[in-house]
Protein backbone atom coordinates (compact mmCIF):
# COMPACT_ATOMS: atom_id res chain seq x y z
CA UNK A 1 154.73 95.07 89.18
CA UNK A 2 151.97 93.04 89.60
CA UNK A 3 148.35 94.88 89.68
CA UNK A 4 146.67 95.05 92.94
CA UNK A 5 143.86 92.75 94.47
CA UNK A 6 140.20 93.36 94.05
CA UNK A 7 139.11 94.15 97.13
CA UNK A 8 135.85 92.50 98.41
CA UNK A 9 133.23 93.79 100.98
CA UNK A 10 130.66 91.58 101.81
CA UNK A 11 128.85 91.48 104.94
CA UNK A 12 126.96 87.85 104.20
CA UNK A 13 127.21 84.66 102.31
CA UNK A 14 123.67 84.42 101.04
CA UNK A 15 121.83 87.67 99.29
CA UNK A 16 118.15 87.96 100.21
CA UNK A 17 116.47 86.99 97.17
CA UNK A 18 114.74 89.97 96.95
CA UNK A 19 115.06 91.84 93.90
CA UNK A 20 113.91 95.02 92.56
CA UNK A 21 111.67 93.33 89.92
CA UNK A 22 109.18 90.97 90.04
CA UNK A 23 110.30 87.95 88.02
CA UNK A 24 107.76 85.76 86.61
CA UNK A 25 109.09 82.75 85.12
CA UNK A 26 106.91 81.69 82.16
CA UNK A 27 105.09 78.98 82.31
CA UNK A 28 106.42 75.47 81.07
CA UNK A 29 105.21 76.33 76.78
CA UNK A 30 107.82 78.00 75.28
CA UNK A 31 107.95 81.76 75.62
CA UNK A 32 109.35 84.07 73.05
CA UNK A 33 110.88 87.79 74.46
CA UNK A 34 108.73 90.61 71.92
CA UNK A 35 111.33 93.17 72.44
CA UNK A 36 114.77 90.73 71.71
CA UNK A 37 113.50 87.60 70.59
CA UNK A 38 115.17 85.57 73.34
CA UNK A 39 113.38 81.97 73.03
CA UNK A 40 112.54 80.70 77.10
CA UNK A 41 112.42 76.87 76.41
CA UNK A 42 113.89 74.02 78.92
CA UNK A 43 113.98 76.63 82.12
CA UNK A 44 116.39 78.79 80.34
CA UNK A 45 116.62 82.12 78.28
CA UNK A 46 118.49 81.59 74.42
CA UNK A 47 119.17 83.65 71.40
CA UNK A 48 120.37 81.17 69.37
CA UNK A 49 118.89 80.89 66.01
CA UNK A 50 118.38 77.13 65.75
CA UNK A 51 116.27 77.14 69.00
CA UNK A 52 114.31 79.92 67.76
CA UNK A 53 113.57 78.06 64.73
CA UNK A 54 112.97 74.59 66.17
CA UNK A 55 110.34 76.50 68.59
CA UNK A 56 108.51 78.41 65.93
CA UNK A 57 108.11 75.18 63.65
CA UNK A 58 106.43 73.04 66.46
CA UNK A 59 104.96 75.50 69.04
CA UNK A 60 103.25 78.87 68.86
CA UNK A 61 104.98 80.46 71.44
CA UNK A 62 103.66 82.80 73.94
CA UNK A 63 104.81 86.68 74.34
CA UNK A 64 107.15 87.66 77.45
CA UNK A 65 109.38 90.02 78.28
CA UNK A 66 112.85 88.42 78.96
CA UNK A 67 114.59 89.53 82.69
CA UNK A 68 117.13 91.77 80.80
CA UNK A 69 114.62 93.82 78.59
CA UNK A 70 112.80 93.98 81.40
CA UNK A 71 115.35 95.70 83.69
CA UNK A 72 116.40 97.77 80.49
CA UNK A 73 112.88 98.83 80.28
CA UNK A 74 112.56 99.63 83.90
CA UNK A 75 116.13 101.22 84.02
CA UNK A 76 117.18 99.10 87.31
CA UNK A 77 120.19 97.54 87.14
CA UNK A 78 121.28 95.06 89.41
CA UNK A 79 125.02 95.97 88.82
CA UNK A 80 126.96 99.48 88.74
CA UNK A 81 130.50 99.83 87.95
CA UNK A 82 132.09 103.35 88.48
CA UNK A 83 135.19 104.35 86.28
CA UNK A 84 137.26 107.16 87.60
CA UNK A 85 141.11 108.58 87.23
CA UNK A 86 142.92 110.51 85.06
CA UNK A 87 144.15 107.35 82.91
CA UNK A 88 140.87 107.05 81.84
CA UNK A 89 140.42 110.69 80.71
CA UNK A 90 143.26 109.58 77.99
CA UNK A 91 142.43 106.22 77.69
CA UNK A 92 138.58 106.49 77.44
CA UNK A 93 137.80 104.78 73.56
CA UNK A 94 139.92 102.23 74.35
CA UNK A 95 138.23 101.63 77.65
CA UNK A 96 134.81 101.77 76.25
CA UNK A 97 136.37 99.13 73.11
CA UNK A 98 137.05 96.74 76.03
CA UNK A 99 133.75 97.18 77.93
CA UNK A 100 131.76 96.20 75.03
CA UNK A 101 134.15 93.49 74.12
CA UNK A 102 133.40 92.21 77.58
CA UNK A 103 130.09 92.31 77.32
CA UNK A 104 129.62 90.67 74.07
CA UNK A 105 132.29 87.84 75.38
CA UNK A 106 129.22 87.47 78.48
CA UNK A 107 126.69 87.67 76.13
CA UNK A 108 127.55 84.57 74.22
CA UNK A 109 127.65 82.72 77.85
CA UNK A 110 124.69 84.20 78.86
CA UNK A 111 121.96 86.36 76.85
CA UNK A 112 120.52 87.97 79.86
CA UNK A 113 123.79 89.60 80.57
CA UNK A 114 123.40 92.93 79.32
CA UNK A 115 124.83 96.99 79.50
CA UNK A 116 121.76 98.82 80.19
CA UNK A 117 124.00 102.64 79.50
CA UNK A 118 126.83 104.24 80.01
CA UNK A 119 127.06 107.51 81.28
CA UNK A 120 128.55 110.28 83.15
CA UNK A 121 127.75 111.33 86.20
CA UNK A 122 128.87 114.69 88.31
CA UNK A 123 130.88 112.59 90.83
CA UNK A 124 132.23 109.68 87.92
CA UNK A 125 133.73 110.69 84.50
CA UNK A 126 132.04 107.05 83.62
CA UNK A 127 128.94 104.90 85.40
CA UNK A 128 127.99 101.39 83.07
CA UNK A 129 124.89 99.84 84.50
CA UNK A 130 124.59 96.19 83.99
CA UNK A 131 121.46 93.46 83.73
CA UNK A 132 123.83 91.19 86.39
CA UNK A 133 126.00 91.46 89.15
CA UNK A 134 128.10 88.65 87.49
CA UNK A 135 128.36 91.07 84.44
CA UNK A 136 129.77 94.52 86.20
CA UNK A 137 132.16 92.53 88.45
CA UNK A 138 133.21 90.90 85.17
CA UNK A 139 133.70 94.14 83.62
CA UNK A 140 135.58 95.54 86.37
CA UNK A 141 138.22 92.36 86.09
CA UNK A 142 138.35 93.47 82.55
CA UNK A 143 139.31 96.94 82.77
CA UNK A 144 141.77 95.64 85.92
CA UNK A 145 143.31 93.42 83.81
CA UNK A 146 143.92 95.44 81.04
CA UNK A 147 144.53 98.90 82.14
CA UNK A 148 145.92 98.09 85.81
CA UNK A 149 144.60 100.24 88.52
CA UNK A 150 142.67 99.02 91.56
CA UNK A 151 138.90 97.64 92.13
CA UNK A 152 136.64 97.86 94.75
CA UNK A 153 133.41 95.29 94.88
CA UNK A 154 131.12 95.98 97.12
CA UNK A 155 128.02 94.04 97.67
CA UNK A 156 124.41 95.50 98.91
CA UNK A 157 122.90 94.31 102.09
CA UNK A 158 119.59 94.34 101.07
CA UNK A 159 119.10 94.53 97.66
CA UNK A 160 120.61 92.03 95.19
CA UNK A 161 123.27 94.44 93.81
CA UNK A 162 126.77 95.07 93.47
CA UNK A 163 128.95 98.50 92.60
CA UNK A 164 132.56 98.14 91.58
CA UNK A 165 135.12 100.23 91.63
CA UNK A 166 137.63 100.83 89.50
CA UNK A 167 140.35 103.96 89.47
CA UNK A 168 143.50 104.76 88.15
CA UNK A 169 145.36 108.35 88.18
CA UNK A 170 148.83 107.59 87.40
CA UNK A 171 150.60 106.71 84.09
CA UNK A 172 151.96 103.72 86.07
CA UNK A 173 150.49 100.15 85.71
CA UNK A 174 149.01 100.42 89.04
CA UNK A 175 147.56 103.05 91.09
């Protein structure tokens, strides 16, 4: 049996590019993150080595703070995904194996897409709050595709955030 379609709620094409941070772009020099060392050079954040090096030997860059330390620091994510169901009460390592997995498989597309925590909370055994929207949607596609079960996105209205869904009770492949 084939496992069920994400379903998708969203009320509008375009988000309101309001977002819960400020983000200053630095300016054109080359910038250099002081928490992870993320190199802004080009329009675009990197952690590749070679870049870092190339920009250290012919600029002095200046300090920043890159979007996703930022939002770490600040503790606002931009995407929640919930994990509930009793397959995950047995299955939690493995669960958590593939979340990271997925994260570091984002991470080497994109630096700035980033698990801030995971926790508990007292309505979801598990709550992982992301740097991106693009990340916990990912991350729920993961777990779908992996574990079964069925997703939920659903997109804010206002704010430029998205919570996903995921649950699965049954020892079936889907819920």
């Amino acid at each position: 049996m084939l496992p069920a379609k994400a379903r998708f709620v969203r009320r509008d094409k375009a988000l309101p590019s309001t977002s819960p941070l400020p983000d200053p772009k630095p300016s054109r020099d080359p910038a250099i993150c002081s928490t992870c060392q993320a190199v802004w050079r080009k329009g675009n954040w990197s952690v590749d080595p070679a870049i870092r090096r190339e920009v250290m030997r012919w600029n002095t860059p200046t300090p920043a703070i890159c979007p996703a330390c930022r939002s770490t620091k600040e503790g606002t994510p931009t995407g929640i995904l919930y994990l509930m169901g009793s397959f995950l009460e047995k299955n939690r390592g493995e669960i958590l194996n593939l979340l990271r997995n997925a994260e570091r498989a984002a991470a080497a597309k994109n630096p700035m897409e980033r698990i801030i925590r995971i926790e508990e909370d007292s309505r979801y055994p598990l709550v992982v709050e992301t740097t991106s929207e693009k990340l916990a949607r990912r991350l729920g596609r993961a777990v779908r595709k992996a574990c079964g079960g069925t997703l939920d996105i659903r997109f804010s209205r206002e704010d430029k955030l998205v919570r996903v869904y995921w649950r699965r009770d049954a020892a079936g492949r889907a819920a």
